[in-house]
Protein backbone atom coordinates (compact mmCIF):
# COMPACT_ATOMS: atom_id res chain seq x y z
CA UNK A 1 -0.76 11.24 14.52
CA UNK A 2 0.96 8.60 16.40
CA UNK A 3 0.56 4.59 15.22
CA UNK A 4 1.08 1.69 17.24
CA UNK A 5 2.64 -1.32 15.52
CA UNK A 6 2.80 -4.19 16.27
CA UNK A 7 7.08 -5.81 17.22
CA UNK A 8 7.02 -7.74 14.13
CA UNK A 9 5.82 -4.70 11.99
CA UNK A 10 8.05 -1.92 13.87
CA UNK A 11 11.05 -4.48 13.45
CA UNK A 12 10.03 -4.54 9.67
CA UNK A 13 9.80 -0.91 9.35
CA UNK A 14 13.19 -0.37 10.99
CA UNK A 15 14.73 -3.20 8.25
CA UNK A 16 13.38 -0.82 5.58
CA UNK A 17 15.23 2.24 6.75
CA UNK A 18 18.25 -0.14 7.57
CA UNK A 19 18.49 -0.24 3.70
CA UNK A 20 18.79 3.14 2.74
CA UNK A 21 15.68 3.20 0.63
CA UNK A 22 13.95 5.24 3.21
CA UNK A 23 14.96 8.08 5.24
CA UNK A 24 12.97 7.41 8.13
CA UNK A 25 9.90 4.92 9.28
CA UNK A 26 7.11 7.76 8.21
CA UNK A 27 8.38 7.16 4.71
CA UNK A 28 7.86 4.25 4.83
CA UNK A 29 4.70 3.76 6.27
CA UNK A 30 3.56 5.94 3.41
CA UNK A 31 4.65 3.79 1.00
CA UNK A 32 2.67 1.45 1.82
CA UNK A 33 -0.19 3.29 2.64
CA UNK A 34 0.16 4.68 -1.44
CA UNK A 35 0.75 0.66 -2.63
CA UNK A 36 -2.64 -0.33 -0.59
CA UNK A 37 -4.37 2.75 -2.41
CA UNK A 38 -3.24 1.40 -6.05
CA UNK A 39 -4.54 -1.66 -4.48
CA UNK A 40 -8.03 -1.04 -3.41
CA UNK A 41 -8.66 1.03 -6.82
CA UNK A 42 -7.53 -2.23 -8.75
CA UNK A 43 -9.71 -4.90 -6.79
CA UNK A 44 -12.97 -2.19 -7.11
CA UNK A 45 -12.57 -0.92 -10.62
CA UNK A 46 -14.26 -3.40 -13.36
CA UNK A 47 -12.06 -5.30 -15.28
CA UNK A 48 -10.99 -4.87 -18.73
CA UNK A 49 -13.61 -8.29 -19.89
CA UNK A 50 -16.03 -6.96 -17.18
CA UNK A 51 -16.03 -3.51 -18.59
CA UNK A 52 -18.22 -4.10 -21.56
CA UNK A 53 -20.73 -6.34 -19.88
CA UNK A 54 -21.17 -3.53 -17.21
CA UNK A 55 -21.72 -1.01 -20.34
CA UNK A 56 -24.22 -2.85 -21.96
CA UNK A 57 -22.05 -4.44 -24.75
């Protein structure tokens, strides 16, 4: 699969392996691929006050 970024994204992912926290700019696309997953399950799960008004309680 090849991804076309935008400059201002490509520059960014380049920073990210500048650091040493990732080996290479597919890590860290998948990174934040995995924090946008955690993120889409918290905004469409119920919340904790919402949870018992969705069960009935």
């Amino acid at each position: 699969m090849n991804v076309n970024l935008t400059s201002k994204l490509e520059e960014m992912v380049k920073e990210k392996v500048a650091t040493g926290l990732y080996n290479n700019a597919s890590e860290v696309v998948r990174e934040a691929l995995r924090l946008r997953e955690v993120r889409d399950r918290r905004e469409h799960s119920p919340k904790e006050g919402q949870k018992d008004k969705v069960a009935g309680q």
